[in-house]
PDB file of N, CA and C in Angstrom:
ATOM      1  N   UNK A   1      23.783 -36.951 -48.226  1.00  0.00           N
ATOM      2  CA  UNK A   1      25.122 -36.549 -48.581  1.00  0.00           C
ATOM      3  C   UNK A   1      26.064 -37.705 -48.280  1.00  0.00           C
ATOM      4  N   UNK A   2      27.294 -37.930 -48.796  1.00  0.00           N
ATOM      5  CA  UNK A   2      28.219 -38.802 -48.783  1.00  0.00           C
ATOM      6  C   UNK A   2      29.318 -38.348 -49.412  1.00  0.00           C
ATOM      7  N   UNK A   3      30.021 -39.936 -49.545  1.00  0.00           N
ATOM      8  CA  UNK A   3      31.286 -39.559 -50.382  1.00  0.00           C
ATOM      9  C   UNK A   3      31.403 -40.645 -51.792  1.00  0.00           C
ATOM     10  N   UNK A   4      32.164 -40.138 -52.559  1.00  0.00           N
ATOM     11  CA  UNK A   4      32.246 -40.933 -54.161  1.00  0.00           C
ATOM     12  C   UNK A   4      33.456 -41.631 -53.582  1.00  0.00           C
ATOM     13  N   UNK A   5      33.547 -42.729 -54.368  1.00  0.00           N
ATOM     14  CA  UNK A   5      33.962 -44.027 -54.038  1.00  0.00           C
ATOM     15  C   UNK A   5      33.649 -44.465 -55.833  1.00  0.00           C
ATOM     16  N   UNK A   6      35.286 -44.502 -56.158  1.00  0.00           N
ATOM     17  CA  UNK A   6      35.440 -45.463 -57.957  1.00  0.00           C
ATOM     18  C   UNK A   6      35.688 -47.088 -57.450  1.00  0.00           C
ATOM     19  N   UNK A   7      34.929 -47.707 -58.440  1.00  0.00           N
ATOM     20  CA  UNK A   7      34.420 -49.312 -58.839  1.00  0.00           C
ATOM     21  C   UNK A   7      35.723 -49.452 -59.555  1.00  0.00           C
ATOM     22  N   UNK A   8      36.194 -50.491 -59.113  1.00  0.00           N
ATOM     23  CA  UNK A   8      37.251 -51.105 -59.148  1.00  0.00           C
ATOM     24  C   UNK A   8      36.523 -52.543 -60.017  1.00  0.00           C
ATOM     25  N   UNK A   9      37.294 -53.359 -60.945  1.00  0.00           N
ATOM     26  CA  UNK A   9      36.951 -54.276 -61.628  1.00  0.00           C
ATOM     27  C   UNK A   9      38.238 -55.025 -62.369  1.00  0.00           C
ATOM     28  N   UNK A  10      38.243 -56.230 -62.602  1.00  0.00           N
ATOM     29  CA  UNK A  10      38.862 -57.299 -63.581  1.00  0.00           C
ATOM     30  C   UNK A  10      38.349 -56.864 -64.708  1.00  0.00           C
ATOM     31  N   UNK A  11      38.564 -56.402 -65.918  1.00  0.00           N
ATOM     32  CA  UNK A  11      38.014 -56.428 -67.152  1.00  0.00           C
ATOM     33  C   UNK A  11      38.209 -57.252 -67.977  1.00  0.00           C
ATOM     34  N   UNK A  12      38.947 -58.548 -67.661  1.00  0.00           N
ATOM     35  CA  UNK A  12      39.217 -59.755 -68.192  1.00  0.00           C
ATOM     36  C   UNK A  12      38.541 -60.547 -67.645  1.00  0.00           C
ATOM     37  N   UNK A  13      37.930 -60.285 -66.571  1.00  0.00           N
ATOM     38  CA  UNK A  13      37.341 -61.201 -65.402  1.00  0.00           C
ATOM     39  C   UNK A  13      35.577 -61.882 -65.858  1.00  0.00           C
ATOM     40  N   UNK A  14      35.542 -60.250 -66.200  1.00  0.00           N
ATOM     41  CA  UNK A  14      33.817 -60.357 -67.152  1.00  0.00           C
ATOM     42  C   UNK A  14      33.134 -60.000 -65.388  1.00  0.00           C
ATOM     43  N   UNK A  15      31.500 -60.052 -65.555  1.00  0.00           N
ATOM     44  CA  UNK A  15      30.827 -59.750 -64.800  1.00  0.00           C
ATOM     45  C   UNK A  15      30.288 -60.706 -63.947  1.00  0.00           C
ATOM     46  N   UNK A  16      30.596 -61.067 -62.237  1.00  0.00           N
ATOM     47  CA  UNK A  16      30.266 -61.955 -61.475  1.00  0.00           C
ATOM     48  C   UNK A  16      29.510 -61.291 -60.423  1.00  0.00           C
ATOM     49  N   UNK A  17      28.665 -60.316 -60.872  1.00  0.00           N
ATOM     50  CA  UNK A  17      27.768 -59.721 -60.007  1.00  0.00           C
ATOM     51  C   UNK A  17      26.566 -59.902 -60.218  1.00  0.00           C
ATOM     52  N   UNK A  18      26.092 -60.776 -61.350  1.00  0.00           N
ATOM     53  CA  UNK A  18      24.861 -60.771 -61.906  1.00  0.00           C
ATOM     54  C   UNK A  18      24.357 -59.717 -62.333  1.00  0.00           C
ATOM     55  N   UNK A  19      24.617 -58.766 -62.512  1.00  0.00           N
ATOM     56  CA  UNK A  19      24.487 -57.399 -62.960  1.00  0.00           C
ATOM     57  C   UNK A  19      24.108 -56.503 -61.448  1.00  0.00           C
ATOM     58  N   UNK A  20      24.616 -56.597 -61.056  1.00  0.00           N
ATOM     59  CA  UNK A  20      24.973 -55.704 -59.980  1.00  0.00           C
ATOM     60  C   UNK A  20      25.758 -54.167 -60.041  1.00  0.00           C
ATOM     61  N   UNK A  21      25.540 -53.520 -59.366  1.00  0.00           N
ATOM     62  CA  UNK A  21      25.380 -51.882 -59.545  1.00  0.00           C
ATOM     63  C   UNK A  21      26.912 -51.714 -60.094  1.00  0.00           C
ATOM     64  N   UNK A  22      27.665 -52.160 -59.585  1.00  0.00           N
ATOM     65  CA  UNK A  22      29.142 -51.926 -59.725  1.00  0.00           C
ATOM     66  C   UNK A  22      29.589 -52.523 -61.292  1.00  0.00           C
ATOM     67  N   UNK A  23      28.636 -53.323 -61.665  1.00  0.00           N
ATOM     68  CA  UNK A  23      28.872 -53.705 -63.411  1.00  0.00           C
ATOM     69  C   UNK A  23      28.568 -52.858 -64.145  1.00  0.00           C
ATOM     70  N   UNK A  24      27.337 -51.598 -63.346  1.00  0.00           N
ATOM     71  CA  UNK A  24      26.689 -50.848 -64.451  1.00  0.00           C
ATOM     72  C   UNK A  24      27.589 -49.359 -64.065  1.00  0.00           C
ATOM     73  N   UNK A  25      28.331 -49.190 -63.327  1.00  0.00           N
ATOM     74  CA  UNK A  25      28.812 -47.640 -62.479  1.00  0.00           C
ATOM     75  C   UNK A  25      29.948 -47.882 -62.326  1.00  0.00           C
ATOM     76  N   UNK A  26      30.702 -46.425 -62.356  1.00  0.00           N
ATOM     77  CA  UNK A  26      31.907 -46.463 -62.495  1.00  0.00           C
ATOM     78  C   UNK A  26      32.045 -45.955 -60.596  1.00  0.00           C
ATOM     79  N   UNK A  27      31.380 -45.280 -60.431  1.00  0.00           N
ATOM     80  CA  UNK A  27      31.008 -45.076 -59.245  1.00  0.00           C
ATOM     81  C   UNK A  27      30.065 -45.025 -58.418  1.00  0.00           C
ATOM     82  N   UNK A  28      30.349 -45.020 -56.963  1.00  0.00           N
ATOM     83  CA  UNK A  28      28.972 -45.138 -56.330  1.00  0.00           C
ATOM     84  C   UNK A  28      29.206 -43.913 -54.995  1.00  0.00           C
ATOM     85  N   UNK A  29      28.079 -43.350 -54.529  1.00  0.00           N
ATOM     86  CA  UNK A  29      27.614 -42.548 -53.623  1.00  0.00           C
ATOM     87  C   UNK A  29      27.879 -43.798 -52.356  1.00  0.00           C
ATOM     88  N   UNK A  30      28.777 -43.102 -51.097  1.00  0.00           N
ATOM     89  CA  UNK A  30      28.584 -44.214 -49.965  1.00  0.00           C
ATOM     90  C   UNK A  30      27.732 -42.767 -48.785  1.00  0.00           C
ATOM     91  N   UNK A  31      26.670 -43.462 -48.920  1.00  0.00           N
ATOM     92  CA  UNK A  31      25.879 -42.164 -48.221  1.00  0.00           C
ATOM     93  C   UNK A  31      26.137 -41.402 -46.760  1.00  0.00           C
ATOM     94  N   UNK A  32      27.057 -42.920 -46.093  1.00  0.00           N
ATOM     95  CA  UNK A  32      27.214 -42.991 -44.525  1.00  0.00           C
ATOM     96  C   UNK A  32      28.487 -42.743 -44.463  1.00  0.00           C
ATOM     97  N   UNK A  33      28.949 -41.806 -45.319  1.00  0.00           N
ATOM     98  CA  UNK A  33      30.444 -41.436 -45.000  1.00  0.00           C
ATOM     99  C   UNK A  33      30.181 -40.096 -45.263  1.00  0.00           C
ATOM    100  N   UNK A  34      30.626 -39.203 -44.381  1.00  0.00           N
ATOM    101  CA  UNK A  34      30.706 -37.742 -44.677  1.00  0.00           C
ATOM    102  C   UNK A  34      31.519 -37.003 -45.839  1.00  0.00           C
ATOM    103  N   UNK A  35      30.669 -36.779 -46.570  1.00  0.00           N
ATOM    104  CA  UNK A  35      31.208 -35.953 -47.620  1.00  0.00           C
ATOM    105  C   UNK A  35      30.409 -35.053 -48.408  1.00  0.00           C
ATOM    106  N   UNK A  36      30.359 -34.614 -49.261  1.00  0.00           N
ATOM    107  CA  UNK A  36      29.366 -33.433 -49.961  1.00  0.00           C
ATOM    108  C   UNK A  36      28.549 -33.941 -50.740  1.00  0.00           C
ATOM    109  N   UNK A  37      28.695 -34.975 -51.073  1.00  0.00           N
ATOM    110  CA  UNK A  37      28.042 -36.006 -52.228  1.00  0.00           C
ATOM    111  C   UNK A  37      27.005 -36.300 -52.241  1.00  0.00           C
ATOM    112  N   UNK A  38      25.734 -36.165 -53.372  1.00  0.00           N
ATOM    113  CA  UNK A  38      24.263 -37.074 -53.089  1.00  0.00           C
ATOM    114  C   UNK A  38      24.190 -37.748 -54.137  1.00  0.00           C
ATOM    115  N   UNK A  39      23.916 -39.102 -53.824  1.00  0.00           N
ATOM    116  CA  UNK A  39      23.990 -39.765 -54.888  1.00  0.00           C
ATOM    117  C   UNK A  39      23.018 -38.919 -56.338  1.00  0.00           C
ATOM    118  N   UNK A  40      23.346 -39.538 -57.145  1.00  0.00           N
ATOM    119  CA  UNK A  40      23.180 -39.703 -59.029  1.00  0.00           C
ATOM    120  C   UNK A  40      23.180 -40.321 -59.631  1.00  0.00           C
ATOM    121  N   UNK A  41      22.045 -40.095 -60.806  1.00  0.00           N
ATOM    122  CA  UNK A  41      21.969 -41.148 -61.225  1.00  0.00           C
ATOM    123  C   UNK A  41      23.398 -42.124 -62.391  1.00  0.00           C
ATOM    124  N   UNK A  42      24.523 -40.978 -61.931  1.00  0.00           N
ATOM    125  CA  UNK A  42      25.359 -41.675 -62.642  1.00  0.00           C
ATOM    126  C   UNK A  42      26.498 -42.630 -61.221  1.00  0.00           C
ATOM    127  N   UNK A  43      26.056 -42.224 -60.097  1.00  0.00           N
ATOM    128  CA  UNK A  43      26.790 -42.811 -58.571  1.00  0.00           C
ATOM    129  C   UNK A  43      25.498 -43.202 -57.782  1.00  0.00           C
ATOM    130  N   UNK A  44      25.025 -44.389 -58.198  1.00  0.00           N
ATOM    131  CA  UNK A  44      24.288 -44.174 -57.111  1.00  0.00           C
ATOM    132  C   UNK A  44      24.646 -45.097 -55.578  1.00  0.00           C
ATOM    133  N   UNK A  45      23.692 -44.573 -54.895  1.00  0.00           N
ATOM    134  CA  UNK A  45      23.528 -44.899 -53.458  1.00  0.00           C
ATOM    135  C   UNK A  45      24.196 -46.463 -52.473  1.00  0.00           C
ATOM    136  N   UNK A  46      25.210 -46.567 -52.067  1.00  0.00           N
ATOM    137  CA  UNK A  46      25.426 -47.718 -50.782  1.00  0.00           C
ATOM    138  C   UNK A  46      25.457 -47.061 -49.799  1.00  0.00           C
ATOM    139  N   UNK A  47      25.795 -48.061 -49.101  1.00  0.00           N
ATOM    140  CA  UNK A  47      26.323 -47.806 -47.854  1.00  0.00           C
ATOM    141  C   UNK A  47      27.748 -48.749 -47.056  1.00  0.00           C
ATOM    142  N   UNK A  48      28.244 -47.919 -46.673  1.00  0.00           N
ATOM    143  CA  UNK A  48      29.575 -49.143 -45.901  1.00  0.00           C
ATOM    144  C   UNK A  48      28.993 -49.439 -44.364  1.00  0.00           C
ATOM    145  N   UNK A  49      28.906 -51.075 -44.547  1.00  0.00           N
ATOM    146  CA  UNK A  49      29.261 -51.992 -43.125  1.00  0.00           C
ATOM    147  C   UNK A  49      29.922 -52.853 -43.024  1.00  0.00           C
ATOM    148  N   UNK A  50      29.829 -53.019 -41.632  1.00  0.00           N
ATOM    149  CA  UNK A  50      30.647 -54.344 -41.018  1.00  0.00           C
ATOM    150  C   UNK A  50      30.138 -55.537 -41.834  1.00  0.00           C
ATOM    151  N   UNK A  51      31.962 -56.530 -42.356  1.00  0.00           N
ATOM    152  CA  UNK A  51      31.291 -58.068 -42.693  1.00  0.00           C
ATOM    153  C   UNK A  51      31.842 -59.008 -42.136  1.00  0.00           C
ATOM    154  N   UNK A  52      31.713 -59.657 -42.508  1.00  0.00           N
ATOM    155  CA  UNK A  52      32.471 -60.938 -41.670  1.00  0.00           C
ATOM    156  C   UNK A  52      33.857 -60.524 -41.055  1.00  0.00           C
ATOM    157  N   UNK A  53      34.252 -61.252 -40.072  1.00  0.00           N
ATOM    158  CA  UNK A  53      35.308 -61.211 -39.703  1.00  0.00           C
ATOM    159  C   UNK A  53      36.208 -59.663 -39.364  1.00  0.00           C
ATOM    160  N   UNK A  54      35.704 -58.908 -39.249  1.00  0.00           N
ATOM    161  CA  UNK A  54      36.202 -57.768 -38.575  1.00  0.00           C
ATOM    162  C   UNK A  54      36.353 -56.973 -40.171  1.00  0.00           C
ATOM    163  N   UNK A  55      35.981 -57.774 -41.226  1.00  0.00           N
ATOM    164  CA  UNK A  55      36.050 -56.689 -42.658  1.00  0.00           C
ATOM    165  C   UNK A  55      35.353 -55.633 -42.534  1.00  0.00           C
ATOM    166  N   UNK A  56      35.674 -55.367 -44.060  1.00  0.00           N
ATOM    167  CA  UNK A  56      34.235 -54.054 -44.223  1.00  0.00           C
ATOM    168  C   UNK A  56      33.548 -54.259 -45.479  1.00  0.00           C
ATOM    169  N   UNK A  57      32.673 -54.214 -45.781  1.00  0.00           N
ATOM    170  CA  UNK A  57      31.794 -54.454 -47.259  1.00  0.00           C
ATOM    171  C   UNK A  57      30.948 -52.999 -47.401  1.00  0.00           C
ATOM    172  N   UNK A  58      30.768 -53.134 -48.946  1.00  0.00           N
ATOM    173  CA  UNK A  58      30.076 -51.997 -49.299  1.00  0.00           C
ATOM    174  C   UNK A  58      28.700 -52.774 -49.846  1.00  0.00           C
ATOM    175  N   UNK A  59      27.288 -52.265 -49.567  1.00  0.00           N
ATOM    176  CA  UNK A  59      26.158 -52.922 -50.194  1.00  0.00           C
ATOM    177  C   UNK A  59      25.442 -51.760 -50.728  1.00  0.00           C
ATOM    178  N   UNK A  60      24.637 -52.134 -51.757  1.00  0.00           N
ATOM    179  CA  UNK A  60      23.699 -50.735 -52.284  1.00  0.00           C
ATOM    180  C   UNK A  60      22.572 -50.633 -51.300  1.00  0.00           C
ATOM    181  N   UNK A  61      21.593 -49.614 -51.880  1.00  0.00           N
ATOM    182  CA  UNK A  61      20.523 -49.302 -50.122  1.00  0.00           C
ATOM    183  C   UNK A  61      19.397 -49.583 -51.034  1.00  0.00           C
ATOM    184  N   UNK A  62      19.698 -49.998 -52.170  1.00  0.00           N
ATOM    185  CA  UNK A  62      18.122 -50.620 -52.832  1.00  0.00           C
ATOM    186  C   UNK A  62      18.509 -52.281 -53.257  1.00  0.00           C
ATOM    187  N   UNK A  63      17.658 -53.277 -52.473  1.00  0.00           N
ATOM    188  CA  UNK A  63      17.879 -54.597 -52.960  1.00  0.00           C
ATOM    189  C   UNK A  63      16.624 -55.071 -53.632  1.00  0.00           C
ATOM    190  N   UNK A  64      17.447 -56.111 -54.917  1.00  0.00           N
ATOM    191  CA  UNK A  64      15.872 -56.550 -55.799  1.00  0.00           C
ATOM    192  C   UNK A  64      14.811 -57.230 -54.995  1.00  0.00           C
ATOM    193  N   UNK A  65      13.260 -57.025 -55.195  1.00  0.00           N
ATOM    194  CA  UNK A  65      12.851 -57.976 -54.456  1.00  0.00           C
ATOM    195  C   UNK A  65      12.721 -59.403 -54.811  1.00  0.00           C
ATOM    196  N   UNK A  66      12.443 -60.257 -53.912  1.00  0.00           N
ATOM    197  CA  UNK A  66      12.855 -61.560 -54.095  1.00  0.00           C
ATOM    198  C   UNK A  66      13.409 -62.494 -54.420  1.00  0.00           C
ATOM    199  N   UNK A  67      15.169 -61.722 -54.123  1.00  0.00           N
ATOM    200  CA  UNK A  67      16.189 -62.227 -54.203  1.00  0.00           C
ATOM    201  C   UNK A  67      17.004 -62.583 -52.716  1.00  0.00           C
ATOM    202  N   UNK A  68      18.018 -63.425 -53.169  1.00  0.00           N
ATOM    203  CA  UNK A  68      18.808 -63.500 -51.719  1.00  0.00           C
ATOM    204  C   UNK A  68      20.581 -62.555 -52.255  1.00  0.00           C
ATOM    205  N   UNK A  69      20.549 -62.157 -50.930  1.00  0.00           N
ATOM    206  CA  UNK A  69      22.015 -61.272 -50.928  1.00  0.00           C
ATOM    207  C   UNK A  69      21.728 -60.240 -50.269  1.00  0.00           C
ATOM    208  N   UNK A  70      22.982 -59.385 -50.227  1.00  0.00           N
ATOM    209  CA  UNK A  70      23.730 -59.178 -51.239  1.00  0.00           C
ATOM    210  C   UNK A  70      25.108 -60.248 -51.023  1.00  0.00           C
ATOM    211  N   UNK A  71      25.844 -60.598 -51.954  1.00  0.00           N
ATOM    212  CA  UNK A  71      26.970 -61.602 -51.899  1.00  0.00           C
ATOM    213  C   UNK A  71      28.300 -60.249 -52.886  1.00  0.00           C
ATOM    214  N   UNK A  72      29.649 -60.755 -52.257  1.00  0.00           N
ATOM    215  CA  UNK A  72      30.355 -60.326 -52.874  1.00  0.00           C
ATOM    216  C   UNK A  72      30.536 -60.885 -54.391  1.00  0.00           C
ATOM    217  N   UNK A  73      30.114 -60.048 -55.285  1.00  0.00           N
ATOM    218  CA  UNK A  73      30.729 -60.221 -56.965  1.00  0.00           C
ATOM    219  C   UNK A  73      31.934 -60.248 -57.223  1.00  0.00           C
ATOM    220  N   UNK A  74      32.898 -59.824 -56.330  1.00  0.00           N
ATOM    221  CA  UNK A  74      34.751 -59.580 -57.307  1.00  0.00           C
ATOM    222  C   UNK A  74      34.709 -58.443 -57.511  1.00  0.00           C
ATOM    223  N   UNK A  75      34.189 -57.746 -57.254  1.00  0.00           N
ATOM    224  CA  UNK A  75      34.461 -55.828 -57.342  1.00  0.00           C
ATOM    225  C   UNK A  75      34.659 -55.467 -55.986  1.00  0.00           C
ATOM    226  N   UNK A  76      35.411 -54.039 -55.836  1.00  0.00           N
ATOM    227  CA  UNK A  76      35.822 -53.364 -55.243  1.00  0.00           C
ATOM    228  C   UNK A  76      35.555 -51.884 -55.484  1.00  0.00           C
ATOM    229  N   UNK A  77      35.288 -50.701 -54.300  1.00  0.00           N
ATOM    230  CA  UNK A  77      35.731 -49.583 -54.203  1.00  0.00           C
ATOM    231  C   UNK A  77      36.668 -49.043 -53.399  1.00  0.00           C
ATOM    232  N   UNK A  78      37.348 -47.888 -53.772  1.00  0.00           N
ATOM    233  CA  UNK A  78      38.061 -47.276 -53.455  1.00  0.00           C
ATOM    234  C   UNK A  78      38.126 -45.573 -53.274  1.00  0.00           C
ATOM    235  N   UNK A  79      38.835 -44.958 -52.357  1.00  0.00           N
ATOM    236  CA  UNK A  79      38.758 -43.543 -52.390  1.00  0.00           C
ATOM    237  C   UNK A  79      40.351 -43.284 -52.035  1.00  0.00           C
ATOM    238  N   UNK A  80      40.735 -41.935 -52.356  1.00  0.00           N
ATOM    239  CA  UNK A  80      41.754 -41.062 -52.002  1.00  0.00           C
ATOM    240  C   UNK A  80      41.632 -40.477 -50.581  1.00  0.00           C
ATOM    241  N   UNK A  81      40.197 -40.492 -50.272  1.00  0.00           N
ATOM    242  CA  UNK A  81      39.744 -39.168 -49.574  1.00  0.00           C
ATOM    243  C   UNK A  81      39.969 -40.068 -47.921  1.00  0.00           C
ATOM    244  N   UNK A  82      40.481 -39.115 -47.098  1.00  0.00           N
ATOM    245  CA  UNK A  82      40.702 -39.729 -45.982  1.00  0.00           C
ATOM    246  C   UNK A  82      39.528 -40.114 -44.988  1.00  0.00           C
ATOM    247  N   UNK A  83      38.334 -39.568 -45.260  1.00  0.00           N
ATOM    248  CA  UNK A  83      37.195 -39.660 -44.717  1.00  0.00           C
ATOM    249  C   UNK A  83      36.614 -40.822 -44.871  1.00  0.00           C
ATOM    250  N   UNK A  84      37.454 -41.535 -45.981  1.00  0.00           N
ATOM    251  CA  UNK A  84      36.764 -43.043 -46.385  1.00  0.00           C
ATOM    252  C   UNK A  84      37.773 -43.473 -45.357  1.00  0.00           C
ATOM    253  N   UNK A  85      38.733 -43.375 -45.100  1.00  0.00           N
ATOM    254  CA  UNK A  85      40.232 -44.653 -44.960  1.00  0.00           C
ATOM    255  C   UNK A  85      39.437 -44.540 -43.503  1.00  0.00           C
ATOM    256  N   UNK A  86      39.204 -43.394 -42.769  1.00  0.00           N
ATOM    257  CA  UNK A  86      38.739 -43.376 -41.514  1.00  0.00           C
ATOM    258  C   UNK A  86      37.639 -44.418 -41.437  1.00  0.00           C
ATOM    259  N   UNK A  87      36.189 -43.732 -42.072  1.00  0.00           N
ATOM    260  CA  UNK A  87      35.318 -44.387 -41.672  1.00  0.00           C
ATOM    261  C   UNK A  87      35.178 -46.317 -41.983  1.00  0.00           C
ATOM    262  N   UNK A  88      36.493 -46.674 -43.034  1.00  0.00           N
ATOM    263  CA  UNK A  88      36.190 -47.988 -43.222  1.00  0.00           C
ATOM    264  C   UNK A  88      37.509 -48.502 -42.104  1.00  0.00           C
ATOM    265  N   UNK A  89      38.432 -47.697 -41.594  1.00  0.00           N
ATOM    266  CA  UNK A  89      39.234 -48.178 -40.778  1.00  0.00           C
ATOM    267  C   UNK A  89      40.558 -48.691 -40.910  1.00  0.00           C
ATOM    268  N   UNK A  90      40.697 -48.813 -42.346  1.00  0.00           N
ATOM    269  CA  UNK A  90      41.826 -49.329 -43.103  1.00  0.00           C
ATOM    270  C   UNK A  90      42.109 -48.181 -44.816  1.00  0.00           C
ATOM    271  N   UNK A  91      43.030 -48.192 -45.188  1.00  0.00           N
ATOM    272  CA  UNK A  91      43.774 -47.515 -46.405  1.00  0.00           C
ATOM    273  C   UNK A  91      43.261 -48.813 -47.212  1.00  0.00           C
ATOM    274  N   UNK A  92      42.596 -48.435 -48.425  1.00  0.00           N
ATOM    275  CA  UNK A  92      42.655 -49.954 -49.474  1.00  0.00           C
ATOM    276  C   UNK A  92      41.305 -50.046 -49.856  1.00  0.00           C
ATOM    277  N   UNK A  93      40.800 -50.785 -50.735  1.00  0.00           N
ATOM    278  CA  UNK A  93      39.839 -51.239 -51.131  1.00  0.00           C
ATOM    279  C   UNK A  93      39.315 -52.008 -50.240  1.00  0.00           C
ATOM    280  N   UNK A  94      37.611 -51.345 -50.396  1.00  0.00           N
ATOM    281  CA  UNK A  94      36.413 -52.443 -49.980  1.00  0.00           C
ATOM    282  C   UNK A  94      35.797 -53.305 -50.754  1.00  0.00           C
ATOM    283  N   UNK A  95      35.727 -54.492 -50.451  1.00  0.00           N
ATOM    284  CA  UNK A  95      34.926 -55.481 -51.481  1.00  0.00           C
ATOM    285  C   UNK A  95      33.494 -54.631 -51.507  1.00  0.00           C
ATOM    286  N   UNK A  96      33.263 -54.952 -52.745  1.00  0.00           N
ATOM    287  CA  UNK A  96      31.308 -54.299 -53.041  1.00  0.00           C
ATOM    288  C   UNK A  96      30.544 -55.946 -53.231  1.00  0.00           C
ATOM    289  N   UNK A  97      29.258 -55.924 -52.077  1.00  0.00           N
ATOM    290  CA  UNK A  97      28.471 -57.047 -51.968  1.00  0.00           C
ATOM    291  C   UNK A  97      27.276 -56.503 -52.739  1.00  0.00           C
ATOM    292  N   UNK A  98      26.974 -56.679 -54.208  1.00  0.00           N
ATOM    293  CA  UNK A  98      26.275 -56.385 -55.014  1.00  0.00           C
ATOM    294  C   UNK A  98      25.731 -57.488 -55.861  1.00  0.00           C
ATOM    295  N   UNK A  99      25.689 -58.804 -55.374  1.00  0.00           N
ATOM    296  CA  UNK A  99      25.343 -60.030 -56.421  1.00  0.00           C
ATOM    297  C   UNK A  99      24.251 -60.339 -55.386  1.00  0.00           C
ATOM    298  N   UNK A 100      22.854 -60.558 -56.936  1.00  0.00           N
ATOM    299  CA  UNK A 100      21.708 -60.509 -55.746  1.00  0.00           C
ATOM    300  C   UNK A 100      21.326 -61.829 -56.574  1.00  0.00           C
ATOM    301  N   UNK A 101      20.531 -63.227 -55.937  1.00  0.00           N
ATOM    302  CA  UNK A 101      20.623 -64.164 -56.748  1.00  0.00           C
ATOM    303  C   UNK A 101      19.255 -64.312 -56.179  1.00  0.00           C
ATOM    304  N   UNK A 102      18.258 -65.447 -57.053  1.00  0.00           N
ATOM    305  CA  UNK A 102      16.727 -65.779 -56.975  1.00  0.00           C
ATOM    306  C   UNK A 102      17.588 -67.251 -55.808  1.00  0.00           C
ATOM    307  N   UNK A 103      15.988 -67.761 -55.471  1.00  0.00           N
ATOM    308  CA  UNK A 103      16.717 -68.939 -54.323  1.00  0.00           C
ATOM    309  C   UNK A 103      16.686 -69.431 -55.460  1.00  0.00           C
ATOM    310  N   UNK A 104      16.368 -70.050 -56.518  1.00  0.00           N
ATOM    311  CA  UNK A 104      16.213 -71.204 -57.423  1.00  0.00           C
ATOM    312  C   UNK A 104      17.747 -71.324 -57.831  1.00  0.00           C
ATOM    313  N   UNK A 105      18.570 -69.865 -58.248  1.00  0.00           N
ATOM    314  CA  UNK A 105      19.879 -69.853 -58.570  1.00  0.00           C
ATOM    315  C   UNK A 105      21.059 -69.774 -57.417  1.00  0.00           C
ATOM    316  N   UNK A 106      20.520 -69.543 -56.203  1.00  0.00           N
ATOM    317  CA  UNK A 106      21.331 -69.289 -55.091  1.00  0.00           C
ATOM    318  C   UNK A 106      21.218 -71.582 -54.639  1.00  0.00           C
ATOM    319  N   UNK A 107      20.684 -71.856 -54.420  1.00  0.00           N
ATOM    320  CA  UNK A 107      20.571 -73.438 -54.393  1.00  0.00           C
ATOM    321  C   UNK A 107      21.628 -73.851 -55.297  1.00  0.00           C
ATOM    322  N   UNK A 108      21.131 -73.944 -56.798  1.00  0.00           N
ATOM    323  CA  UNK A 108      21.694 -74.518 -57.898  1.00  0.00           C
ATOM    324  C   UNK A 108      23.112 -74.269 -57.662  1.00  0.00           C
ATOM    325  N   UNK A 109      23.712 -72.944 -57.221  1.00  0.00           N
ATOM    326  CA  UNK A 109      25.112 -72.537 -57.314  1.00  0.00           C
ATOM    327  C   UNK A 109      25.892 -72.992 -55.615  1.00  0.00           C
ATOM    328  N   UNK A 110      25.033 -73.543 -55.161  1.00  0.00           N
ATOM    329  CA  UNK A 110      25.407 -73.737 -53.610  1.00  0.00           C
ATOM    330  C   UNK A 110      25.789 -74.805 -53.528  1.00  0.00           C
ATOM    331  N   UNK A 111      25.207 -75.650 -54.089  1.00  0.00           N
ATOM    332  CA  UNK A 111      26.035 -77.520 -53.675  1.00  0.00           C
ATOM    333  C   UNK A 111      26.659 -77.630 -55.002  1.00  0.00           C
TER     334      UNK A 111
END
């Protein structure tokens, strides 16, 4: 169970997630937040944690194999519901870390 959380996006921006969950969903299931919600296959499954610097990031709970990440894409979620503002600690959007890259492309894009 969880809570729904809408994908926030640039639609001018185009897709910098590599196709990451938040390119394909309008929403996602955050499983570790109390709410009535189980993910679907039209929301599916993250979770919210701690990221750098005292932030908060959202990651999905299935990663490709033999990739590196998850890295933030430029998307965001968001909720109304106060159960999110609590459990992420702040009112506002969470960045979504959904860009999963091979090392061959995580190198190439690094230097």
């Amino acid at each position: 169970m969880g809570l729904i959380v809408s994908v926030l996006r640039d639609s001018d921006l185009g897709d910098c997630t590599a196709g990451g969950i938040s390119s394909k969903f309008n929403k996602l299931t955050v499983i570790n937040v109390p709410g009535p919600f189980d993910p679907t296959p039209d929301a599916p499954a993250a979770v919210l944690e701690n990221g750098p610097l005292g932030s908060m990031k959202i990651v999905p709970v299935f990663k490709p194999e033999g990739t590196i990440g998850p890295m933030f894409g430029g998307n965001y979620a968001a909720s109304s519901d106060s159960r999110f503002r609590k459990a992420a600690g702040f009112y506002g959007a969470v960045a979504i870390h959904d860009r999963f890259e091979s090392q061959e492309m995580y190198e190439l894009l690094s230097y």
